[in-house]
C-alpha atoms as a PDB file:
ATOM      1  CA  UNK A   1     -58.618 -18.046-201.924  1.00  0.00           C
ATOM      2  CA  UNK A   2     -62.404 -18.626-202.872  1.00  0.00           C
ATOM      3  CA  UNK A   3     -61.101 -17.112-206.596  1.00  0.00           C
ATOM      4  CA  UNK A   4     -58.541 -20.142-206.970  1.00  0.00           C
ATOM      5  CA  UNK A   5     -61.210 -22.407-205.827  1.00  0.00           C
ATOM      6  CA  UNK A   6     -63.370 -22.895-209.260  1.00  0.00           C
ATOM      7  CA  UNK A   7     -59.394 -22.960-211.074  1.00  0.00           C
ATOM      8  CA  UNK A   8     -57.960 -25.327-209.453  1.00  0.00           C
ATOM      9  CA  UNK A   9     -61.539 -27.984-209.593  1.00  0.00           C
ATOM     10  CA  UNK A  10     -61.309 -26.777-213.631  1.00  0.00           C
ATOM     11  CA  UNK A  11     -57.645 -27.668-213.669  1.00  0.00           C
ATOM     12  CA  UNK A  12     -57.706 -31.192-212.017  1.00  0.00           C
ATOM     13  CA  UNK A  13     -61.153 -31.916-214.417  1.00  0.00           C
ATOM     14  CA  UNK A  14     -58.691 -31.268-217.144  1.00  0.00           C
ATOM     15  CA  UNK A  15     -55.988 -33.306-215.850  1.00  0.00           C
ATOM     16  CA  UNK A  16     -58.104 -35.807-215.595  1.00  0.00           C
ATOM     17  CA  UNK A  17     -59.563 -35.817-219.496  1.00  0.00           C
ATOM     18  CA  UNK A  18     -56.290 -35.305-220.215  1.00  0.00           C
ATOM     19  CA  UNK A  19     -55.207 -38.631-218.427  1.00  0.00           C
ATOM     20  CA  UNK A  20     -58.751 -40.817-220.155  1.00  0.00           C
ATOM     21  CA  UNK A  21     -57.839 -39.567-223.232  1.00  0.00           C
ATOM     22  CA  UNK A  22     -54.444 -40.788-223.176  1.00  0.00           C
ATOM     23  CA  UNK A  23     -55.664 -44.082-222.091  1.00  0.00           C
ATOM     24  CA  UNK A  24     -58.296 -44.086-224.504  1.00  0.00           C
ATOM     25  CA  UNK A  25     -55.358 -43.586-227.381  1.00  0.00           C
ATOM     26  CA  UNK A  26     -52.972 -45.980-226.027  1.00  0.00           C
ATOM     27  CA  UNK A  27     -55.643 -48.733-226.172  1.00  0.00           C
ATOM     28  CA  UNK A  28     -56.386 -47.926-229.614  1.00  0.00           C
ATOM     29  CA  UNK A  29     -52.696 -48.124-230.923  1.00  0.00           C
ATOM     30  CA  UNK A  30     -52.523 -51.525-229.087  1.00  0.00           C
ATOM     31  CA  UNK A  31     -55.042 -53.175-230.725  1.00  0.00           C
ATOM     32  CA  UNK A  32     -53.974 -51.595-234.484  1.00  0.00           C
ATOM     33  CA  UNK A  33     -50.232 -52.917-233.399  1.00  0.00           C
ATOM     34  CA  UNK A  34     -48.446 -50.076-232.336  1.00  0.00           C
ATOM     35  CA  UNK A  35     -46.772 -49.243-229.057  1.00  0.00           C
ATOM     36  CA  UNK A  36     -48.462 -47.489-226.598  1.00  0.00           C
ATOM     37  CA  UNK A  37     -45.571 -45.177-225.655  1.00  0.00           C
ATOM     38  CA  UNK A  38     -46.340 -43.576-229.090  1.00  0.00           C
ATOM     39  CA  UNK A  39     -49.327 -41.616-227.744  1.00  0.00           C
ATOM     40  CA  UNK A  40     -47.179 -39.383-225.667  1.00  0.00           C
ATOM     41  CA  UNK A  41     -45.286 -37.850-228.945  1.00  0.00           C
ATOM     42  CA  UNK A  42     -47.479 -34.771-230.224  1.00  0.00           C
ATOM     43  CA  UNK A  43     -48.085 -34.844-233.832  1.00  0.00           C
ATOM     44  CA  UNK A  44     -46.473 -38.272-234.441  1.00  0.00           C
ATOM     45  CA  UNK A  45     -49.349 -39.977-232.985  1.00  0.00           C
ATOM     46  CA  UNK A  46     -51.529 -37.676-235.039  1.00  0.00           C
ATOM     47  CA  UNK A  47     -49.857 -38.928-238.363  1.00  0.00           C
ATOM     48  CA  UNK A  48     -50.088 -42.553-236.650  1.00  0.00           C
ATOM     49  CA  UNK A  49     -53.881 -42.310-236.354  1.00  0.00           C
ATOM     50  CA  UNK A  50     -53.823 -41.004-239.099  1.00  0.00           C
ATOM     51  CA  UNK A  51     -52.404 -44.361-240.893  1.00  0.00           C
ATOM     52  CA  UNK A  52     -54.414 -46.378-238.622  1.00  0.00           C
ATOM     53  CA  UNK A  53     -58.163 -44.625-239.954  1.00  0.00           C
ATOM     54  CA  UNK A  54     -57.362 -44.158-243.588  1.00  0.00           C
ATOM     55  CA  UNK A  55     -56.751 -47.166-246.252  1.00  0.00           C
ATOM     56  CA  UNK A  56     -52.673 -47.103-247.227  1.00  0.00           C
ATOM     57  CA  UNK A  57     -53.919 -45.494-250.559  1.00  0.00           C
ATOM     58  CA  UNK A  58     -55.738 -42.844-249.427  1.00  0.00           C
ATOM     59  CA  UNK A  59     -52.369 -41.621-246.803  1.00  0.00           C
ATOM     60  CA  UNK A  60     -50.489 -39.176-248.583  1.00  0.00           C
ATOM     61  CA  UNK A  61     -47.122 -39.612-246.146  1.00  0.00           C
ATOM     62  CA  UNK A  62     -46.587 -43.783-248.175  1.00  0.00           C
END
């Protein structure tokens, strides 16, 4: 049991960057006017930040 003991702190550290980070993103799609719920789609809110960073012109998906 000792073995599991470092794997299971390393896991819950990451469950719990996982869970700031998402926070972290669903405050910044607030305040640029998007819904929060967006975060939790993987590569949509990619292309969403994306939109949000870059000028319209410079966003090759118009």
């Amino acid at each position: 049991m000792e073995d599991y003991a470092i794997l299971i702190i390393l896991f819950l550290m990451a469950v719990c960057l996982l869970i700031l980070t998402v926070i972290g993103y669903w405050g910044v799609f607030c305040k640029a006017g998007e819904k929060g719920w967006k975060v939790l789609i993987p590569f949509y809110n990619e292309y969403l930040l994306f939109k949000i960073a870059w000028k319209p012109s410079i966003c090759l998906f118009k």
